[in-house]
N, C-alpha and C. Protein backbone atom coordinates (compact mmCIF):
# COMPACT_ATOMS: atom_id res chain seq x y z
N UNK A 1 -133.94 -82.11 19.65
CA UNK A 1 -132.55 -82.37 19.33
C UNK A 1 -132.47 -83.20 18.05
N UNK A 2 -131.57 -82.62 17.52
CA UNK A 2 -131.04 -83.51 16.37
C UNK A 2 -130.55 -84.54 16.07
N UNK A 3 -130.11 -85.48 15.36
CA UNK A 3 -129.01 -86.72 15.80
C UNK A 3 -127.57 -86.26 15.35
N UNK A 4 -127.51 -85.37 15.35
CA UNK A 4 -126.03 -84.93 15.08
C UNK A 4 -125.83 -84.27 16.61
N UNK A 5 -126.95 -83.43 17.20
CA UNK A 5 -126.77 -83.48 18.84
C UNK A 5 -126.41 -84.98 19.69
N UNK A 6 -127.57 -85.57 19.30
CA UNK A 6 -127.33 -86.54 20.27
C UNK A 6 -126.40 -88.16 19.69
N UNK A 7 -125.61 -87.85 19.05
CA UNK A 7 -124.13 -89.15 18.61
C UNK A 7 -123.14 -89.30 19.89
N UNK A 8 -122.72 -87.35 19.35
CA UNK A 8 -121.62 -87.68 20.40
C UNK A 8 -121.78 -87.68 21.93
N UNK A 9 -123.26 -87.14 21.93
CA UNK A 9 -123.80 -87.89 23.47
C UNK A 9 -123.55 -89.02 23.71
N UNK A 10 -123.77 -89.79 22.87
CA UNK A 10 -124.69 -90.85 23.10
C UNK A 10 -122.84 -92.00 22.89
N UNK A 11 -121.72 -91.07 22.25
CA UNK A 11 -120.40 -91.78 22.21
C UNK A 11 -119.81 -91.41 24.00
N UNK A 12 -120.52 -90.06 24.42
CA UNK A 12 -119.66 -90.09 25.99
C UNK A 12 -120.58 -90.73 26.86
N UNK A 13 -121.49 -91.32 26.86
CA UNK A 13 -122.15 -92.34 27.45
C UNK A 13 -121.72 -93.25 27.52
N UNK A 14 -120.99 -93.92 26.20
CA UNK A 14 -120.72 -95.25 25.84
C UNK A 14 -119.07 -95.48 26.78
N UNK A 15 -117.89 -94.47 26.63
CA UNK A 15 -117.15 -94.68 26.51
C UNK A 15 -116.89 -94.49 28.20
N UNK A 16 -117.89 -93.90 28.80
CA UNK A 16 -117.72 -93.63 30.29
C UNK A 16 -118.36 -94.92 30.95
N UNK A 17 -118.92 -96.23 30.47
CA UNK A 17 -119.14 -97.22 30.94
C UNK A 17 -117.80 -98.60 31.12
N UNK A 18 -116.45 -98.21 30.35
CA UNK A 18 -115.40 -98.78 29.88
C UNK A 18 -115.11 -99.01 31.79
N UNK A 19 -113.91 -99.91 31.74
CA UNK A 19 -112.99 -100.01 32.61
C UNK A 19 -112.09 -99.21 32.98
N UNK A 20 -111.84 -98.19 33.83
CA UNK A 20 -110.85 -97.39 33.60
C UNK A 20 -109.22 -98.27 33.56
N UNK A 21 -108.64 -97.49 32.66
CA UNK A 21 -107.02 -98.05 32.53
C UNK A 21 -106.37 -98.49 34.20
N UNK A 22 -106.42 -97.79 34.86
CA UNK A 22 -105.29 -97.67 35.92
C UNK A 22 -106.19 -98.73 37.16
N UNK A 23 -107.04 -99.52 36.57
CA UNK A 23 -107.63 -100.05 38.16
C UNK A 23 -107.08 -101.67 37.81
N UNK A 24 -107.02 -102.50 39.08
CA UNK A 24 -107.05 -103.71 39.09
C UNK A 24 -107.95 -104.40 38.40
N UNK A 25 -107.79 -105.62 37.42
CA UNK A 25 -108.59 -106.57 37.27
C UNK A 25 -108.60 -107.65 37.72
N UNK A 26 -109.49 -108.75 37.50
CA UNK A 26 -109.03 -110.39 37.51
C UNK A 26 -108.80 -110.86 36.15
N UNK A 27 -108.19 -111.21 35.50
CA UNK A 27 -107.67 -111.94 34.13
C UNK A 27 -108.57 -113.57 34.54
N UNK A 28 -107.93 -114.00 34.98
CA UNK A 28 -108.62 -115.73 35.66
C UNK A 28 -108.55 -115.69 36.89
N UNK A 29 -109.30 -117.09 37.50
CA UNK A 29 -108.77 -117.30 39.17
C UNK A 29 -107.67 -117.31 39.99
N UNK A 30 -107.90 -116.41 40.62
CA UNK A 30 -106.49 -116.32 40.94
C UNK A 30 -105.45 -115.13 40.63
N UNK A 31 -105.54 -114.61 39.17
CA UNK A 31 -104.82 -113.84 38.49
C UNK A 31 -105.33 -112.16 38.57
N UNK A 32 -104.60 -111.41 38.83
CA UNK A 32 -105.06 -110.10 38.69
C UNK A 32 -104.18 -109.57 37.64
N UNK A 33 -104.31 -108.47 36.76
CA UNK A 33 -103.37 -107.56 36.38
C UNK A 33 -103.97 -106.28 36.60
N UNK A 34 -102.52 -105.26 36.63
CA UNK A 34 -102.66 -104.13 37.43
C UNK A 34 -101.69 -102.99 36.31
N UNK A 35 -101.76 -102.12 36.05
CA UNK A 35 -101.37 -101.45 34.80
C UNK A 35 -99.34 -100.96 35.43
N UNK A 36 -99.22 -101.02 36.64
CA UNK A 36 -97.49 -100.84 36.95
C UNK A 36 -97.54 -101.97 38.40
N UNK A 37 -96.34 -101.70 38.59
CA UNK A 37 -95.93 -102.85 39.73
C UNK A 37 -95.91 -102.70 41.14
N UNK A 38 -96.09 -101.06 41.10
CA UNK A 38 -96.38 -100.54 42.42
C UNK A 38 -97.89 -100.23 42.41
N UNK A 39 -98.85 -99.97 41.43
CA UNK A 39 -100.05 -100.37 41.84
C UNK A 39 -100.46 -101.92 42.32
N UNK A 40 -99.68 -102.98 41.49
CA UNK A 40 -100.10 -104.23 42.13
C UNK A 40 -99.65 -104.44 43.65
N UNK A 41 -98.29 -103.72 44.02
CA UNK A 41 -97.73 -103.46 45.73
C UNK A 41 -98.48 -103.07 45.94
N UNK A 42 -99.60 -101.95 46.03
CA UNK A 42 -100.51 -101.37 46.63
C UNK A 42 -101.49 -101.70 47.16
N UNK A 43 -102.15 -102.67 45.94
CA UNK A 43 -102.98 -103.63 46.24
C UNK A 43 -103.08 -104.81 46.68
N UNK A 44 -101.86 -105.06 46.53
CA UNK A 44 -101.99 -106.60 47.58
C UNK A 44 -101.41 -106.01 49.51
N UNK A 45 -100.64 -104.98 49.01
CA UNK A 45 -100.20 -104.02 50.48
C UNK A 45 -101.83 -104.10 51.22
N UNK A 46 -102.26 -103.17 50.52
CA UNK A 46 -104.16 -102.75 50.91
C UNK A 46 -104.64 -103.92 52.02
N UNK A 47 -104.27 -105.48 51.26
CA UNK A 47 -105.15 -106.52 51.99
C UNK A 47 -104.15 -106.93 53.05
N UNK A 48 -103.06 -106.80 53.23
CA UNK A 48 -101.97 -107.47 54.23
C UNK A 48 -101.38 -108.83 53.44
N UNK A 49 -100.69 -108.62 52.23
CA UNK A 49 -100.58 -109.90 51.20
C UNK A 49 -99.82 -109.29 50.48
N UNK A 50 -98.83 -110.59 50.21
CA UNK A 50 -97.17 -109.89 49.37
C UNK A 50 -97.74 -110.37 47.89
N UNK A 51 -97.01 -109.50 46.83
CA UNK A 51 -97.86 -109.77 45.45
C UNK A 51 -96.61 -110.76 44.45
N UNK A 52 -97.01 -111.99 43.94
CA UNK A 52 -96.30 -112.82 43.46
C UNK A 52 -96.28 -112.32 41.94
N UNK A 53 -95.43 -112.13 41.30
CA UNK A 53 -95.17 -111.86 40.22
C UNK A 53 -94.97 -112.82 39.34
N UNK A 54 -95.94 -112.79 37.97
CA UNK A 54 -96.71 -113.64 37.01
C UNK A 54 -95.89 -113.30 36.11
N UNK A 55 -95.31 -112.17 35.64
CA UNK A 55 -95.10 -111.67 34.25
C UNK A 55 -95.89 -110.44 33.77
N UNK A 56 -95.42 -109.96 32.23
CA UNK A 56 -96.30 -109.08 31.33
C UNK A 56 -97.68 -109.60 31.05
N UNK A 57 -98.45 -108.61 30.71
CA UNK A 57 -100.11 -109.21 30.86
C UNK A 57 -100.00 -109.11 29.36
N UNK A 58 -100.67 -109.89 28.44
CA UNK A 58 -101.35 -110.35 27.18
C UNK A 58 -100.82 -108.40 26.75
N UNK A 59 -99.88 -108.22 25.02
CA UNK A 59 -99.79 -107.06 24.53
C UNK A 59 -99.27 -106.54 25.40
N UNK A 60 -98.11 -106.37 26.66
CA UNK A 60 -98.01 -105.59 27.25
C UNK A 60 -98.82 -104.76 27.94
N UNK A 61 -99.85 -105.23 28.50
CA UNK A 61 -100.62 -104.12 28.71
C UNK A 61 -100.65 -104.06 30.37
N UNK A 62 -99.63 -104.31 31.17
CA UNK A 62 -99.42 -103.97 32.63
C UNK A 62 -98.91 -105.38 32.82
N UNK A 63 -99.51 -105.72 34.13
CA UNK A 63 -98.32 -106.63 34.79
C UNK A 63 -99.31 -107.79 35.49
N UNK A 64 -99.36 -109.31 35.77
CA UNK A 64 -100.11 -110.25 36.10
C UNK A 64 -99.70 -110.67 37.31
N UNK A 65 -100.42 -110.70 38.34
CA UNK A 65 -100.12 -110.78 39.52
C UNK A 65 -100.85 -111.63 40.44
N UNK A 66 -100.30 -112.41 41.49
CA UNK A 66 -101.60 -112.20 43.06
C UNK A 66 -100.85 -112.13 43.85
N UNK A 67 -101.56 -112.31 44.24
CA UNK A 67 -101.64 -111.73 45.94
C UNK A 67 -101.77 -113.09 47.15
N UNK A 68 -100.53 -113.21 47.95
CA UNK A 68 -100.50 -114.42 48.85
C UNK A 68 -99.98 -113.84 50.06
């Protein structure tokens, strides 16, 4: 193989190790964000725990939450 074969291998390797968009994180202790507001219902639903609402996460990028 060539290295012009193996780049864009070697870019869907890379990019399939990422975080996917749509899953829960932890931001800090305590803090989750979750990409909409009914995934964060879902997930605090999941554990038996109502989800307290933090605000927009850093850039808009979903919603900051926990779970009590």
């Amino acid at each position: 193989m060539n290295w012009r074969t193996l780049l864009p291998l070697a870019l869907l390797v890379l990019a399939g190790c990422s975080t996917p968009p749509n899953e829960v994180t932890q931001v800090r202790e305590g803090v989750l964000r979750a990409v909409t507001y009914v995934q964060a219902s879902d997930y605090c639903d999941a554990r038996d725990k109502t989800p307290r609402w933090l605000g927009k996460a850093p850039a808009e990028q979903g919603v900051l939450f926990q779970c009590y």
